[in-house]
Protein backbone atom coordinates (compact mmCIF):
# COMPACT_ATOMS: atom_id res chain seq x y z
CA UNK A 1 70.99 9.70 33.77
CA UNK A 2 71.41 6.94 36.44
CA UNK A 3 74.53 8.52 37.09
CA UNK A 4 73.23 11.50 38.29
CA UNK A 5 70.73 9.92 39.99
CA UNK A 6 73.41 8.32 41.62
CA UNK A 7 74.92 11.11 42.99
CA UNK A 8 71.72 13.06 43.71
CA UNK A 9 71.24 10.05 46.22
CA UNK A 10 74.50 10.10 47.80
CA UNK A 11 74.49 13.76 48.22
CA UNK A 12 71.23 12.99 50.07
CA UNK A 13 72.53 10.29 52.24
CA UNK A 14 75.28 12.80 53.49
CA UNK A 15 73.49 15.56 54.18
CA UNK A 16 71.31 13.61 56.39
CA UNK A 17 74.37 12.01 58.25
CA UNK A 18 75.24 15.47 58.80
CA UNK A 19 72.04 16.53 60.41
CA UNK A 20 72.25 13.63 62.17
CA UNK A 21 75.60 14.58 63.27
CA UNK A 22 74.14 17.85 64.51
CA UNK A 23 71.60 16.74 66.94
CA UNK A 24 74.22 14.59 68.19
CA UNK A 25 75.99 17.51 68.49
CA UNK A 26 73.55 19.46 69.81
CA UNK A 27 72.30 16.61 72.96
CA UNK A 28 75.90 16.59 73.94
CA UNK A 29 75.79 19.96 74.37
CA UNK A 30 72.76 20.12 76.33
CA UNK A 31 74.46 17.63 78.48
CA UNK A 32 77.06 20.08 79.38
CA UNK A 33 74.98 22.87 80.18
CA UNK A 34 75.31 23.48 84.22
CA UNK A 35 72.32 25.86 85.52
CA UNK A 36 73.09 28.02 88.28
CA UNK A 37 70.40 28.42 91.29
CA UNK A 38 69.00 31.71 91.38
CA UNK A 39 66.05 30.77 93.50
CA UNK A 40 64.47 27.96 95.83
CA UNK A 41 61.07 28.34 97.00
CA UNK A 42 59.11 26.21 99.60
CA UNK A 43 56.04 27.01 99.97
CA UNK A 44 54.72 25.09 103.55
CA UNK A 45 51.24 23.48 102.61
CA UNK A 46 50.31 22.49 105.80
CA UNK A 47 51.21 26.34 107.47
CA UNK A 48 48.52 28.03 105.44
CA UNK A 49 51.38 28.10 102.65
CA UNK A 50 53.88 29.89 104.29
CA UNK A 51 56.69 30.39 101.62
CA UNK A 52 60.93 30.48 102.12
CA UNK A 53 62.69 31.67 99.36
CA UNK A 54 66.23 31.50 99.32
CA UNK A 55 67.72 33.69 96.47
CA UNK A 56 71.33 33.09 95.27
CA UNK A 57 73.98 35.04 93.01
CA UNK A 58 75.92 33.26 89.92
CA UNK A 59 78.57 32.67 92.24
CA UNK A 60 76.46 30.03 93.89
CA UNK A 61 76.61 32.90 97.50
CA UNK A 62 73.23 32.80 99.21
CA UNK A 63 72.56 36.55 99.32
CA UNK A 64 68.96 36.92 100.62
CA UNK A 65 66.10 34.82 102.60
CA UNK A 66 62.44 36.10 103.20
CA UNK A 67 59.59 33.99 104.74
CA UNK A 68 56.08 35.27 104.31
CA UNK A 69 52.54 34.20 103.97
CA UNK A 70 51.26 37.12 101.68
CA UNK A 71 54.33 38.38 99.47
CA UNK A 72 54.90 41.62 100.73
CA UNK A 73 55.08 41.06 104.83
CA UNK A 74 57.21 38.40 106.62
CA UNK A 75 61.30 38.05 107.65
CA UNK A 76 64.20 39.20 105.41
CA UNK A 77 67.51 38.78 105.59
CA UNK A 78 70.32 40.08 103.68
CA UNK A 79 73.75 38.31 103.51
CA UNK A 80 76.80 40.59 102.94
CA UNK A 81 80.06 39.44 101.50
CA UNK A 82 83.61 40.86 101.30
CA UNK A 83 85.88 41.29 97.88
CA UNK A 84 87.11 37.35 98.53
CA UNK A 85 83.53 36.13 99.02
CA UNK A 86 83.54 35.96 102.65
CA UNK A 87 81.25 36.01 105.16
CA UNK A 88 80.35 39.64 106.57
CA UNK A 89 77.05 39.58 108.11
CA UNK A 90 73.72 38.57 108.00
CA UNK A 91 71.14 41.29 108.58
CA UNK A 92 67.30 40.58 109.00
CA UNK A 93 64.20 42.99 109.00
CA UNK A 94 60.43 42.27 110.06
CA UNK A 95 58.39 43.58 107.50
CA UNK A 96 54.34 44.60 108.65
CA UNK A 97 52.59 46.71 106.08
CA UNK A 98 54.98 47.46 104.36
CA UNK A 99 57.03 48.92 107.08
CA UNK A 100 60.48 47.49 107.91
CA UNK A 101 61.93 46.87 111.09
CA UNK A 102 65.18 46.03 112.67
CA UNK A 103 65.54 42.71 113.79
CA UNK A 104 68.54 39.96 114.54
CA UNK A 105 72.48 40.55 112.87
CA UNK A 106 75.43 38.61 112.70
CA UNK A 107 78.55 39.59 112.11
CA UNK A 108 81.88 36.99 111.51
CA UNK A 109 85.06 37.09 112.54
CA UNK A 110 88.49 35.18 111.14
CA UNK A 111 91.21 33.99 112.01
CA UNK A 112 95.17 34.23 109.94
CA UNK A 113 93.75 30.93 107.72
CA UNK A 114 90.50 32.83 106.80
CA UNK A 115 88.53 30.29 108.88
CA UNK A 116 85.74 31.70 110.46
CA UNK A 117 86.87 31.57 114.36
CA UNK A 118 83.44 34.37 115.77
CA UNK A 119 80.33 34.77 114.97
CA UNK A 120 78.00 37.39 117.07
CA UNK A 121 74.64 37.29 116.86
CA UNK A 122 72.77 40.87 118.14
CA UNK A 123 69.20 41.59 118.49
CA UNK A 124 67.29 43.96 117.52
CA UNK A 125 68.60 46.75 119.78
CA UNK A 126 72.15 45.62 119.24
CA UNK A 127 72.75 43.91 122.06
CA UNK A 128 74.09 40.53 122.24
CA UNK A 129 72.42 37.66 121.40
CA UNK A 130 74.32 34.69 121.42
CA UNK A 131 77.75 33.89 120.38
CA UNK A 132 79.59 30.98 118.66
CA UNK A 133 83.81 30.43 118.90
CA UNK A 134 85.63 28.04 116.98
CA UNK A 135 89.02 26.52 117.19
CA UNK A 136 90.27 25.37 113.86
CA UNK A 137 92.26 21.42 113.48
CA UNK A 138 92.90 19.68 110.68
CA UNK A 139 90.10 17.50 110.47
CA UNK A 140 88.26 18.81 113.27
CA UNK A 141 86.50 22.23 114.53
CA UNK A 142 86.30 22.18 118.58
CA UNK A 143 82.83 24.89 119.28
CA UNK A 144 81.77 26.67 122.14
CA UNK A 145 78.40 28.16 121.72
CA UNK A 146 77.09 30.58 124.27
CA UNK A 147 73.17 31.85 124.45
CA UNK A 148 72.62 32.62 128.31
CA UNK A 149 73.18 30.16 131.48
CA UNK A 150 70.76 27.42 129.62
CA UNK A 151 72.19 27.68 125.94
CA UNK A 152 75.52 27.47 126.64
CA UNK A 153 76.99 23.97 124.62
CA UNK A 154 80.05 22.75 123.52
CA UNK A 155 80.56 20.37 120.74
CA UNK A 156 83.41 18.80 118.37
CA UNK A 157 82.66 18.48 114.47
CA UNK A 158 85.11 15.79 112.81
CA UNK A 159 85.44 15.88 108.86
CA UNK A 160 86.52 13.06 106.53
CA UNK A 161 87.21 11.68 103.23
CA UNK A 162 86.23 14.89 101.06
CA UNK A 163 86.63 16.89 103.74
CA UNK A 164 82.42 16.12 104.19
CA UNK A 165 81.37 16.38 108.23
CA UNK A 166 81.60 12.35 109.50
CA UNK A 167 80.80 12.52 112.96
CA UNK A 168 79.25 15.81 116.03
CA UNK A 169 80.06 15.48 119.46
CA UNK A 170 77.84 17.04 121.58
CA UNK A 171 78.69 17.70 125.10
CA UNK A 172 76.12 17.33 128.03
CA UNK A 173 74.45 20.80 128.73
CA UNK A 174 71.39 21.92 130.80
CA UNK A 175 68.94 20.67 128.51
CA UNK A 176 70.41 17.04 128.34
CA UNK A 177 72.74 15.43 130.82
CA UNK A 178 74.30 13.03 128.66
CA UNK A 179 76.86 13.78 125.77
CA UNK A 180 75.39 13.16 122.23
CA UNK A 181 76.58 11.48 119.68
CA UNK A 182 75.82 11.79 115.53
CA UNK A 183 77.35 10.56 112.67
CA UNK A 184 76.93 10.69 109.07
CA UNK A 185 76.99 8.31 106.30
CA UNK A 186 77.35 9.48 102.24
CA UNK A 187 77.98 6.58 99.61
CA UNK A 188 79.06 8.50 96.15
CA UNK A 189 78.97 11.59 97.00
CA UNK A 190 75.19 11.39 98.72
CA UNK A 191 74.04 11.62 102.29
CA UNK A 192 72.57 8.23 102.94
CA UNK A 193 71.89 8.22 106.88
CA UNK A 194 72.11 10.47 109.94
CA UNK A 195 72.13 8.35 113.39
CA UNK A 196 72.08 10.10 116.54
CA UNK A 197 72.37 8.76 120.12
CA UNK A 198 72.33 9.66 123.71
CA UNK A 199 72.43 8.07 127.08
CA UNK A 200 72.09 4.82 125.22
CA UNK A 201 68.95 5.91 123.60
CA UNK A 202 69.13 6.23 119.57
CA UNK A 203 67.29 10.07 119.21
CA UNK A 204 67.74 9.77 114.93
CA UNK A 205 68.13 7.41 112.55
CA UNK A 206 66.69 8.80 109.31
CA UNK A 207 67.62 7.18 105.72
CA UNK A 208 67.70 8.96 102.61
CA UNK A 209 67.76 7.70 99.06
CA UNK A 210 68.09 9.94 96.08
CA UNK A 211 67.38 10.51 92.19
CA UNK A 212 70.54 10.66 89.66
CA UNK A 213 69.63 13.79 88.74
CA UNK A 214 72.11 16.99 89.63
CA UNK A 215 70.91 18.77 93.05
CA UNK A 216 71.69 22.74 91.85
CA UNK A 217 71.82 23.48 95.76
CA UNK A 218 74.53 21.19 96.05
CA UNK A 219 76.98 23.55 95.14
CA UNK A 220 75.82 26.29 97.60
CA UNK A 221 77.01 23.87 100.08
CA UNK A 222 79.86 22.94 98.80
CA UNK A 223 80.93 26.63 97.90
CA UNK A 224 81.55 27.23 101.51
CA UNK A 225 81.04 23.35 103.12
CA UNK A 226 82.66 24.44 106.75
CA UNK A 227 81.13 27.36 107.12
CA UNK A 228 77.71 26.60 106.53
CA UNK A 229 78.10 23.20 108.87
CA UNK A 230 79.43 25.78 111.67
CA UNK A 231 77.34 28.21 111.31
CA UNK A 232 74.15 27.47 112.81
CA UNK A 233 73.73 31.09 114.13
CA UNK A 234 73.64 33.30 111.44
CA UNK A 235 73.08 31.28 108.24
CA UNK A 236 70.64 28.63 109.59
CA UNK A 237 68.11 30.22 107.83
CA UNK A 238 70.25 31.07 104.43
CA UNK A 239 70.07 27.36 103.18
CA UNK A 240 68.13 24.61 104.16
CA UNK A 241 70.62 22.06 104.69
CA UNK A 242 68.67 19.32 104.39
CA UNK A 243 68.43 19.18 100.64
CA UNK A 244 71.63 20.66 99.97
CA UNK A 245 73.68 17.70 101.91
CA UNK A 246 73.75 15.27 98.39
CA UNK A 247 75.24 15.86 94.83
CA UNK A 248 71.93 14.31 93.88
CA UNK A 249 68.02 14.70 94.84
CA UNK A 250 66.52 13.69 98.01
CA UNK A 251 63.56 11.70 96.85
CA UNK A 252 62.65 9.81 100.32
CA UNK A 253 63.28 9.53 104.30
CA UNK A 254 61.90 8.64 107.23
CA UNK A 255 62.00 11.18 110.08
CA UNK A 256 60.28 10.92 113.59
CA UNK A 257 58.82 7.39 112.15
CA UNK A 258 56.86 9.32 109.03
CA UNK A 259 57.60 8.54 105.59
CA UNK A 260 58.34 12.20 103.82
CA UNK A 261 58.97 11.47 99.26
CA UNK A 262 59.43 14.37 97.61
CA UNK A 263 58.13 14.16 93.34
CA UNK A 264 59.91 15.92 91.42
CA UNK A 265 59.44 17.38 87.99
CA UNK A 266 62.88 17.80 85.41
CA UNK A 267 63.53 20.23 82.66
CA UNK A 268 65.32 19.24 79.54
CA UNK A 269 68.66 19.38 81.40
CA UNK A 270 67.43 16.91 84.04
CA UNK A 271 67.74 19.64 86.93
CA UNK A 272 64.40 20.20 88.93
CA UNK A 273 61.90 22.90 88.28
CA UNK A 274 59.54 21.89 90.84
CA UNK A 275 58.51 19.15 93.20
CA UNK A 276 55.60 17.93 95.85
CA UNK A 277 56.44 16.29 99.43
CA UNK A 278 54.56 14.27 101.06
CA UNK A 279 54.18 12.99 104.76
CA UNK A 280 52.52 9.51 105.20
CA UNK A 281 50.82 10.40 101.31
CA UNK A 282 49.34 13.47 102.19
CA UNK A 283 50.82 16.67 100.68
CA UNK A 284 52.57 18.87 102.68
CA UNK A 285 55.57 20.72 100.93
CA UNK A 286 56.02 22.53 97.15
CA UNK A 287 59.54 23.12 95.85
CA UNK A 288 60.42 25.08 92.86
CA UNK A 289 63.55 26.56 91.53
CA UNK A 290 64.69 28.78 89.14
CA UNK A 291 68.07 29.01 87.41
CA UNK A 292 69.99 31.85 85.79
CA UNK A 293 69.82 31.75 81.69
CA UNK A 294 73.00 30.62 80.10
């Protein structure tokens, strides 16, 4: 009897190290999981909660932004892509009413490396709205941006380790005699400080510190890094840069001598679902994202 007792026990004592073995099993799994950003949303607290949404496709391509107070009216834009997932153009409307109109395009241009070397930005009568050329080095891109007689700038952006943007050099133009200077600091993969001076005056010196949990808009950046730092024509509004700089979450920095610490809130994954910002403690941003199923 005590023998079959015996083994009635040690059958027991396996099965549980099996089920233990499972959920093992199971949390490693979870661990692996990567979620794919299908949508960001800021919704602007202190504008009367004006709301961006940037939508993305499983390739990690932003593909549309609209801005609007109400839902329905606001600013879209569309971004186009080729077979290879390159840039074609960015096309916005002004929705009123339900009633579309045309507003700004940009269209890109390559060169033989499939660097983007033109962008063209048109208005809403298709005429010409600004321009951007770039001249492709190794670790560099030399710029010459043209929008009318007091637009007109020239500027140098130098990449390093990781190919990740190090350093802009800003020529003087007619809004600011003196040439301009910013650089930019990452420590394991995160932004950690931009500092920006000109004339001998420092215009930016903003800190960030982070979370150790993954940033899904990281790899929108990283998808298409050069472009997106080039670009600040056409997709400027696609992305906001800001939070998409770091492999992990922004969770403080000071700007303009404010305090801004954004909350957020995880899922079971530890990727964000949704966050608040604040300026100086008072509320002034809401984040949340949304993820294709796996």
């Amino acid at each position: 009897m005590r023998y079959f007792l015996l083994l009635s026990l040690i059958f027991s004592m396996l099965s549980c190290s099996n089920n233990d073995n499972d959920i093992v099993q199971d949390e490693q799994q979870d661990q692996n999981v990567e979620l794919k950003i299908k949508k960001f949303t800021i919704t602007a607290v202190h504008a009367n909660n004006l709301r961006n949404e940037y939508y993305f496709d499983e390739d990690a391509k932003p593909i549309q932004y609209f801005s609007t107070l109400n839902g329905i009216d606001g600013v879209k834009m569309d971004v186009s892509y080729n077979d290879s997932g390159q840039l074609l153009g960015v096309v916005g409307v002004l929705i009123s009413e339900g009633q579309t109109a045309p507003w700004q395009h940009t269209e890109y241009g390559y060169n033989s490396s499939n660097e983007i070397e033109q962008i063209n930005r048109f208005d809403e009568y298709g005429s010409d709205f600004g321009s951007l050329t770039a001249i492709h080095f190794q670790d560099s891109i030399q710029v010459q941006r043209e929008f009318g007689d007091d637009g007109n700038t020239n500027f140098t952006l130098i990449f390093g380790v990781n190919n990740l943007l190090t350093q802009e050099n800003l020529e003087p133009h007619a809004w600011n005699p003196n040439p301009t200077l910013t650089k930019y600091t990452y420590s394991d993969g995160n932004l950690i400080n931009i500092f920006s001076e000109s004339g001998g005056i420092t215009r930016l010196d903003t800190n960030f510190e982070h979370d150790d949990k993954i940033n899904p808009l990281y790899p929108v950046l990283m998808r298409d890094y050069k472009s997106f730092i080039l670009d600040d024509i056409g997709l400027y509004l696609a992305l906001n840069r800001t939070y998409s700089y770091s492999k992990n979450n922004i969770i403080s920095y000071n700007e303009l001598g404010s305090l801004r610490v954004i909350t957020y809130q995880y899922n079971d994954l530890g990727y964000p679902i949704s966050a608040e910002v604040t300026i100086d403690g008072q509320l002034y941003e809401l984040f949340s994202y949304e993820y294709y199923q796996e």
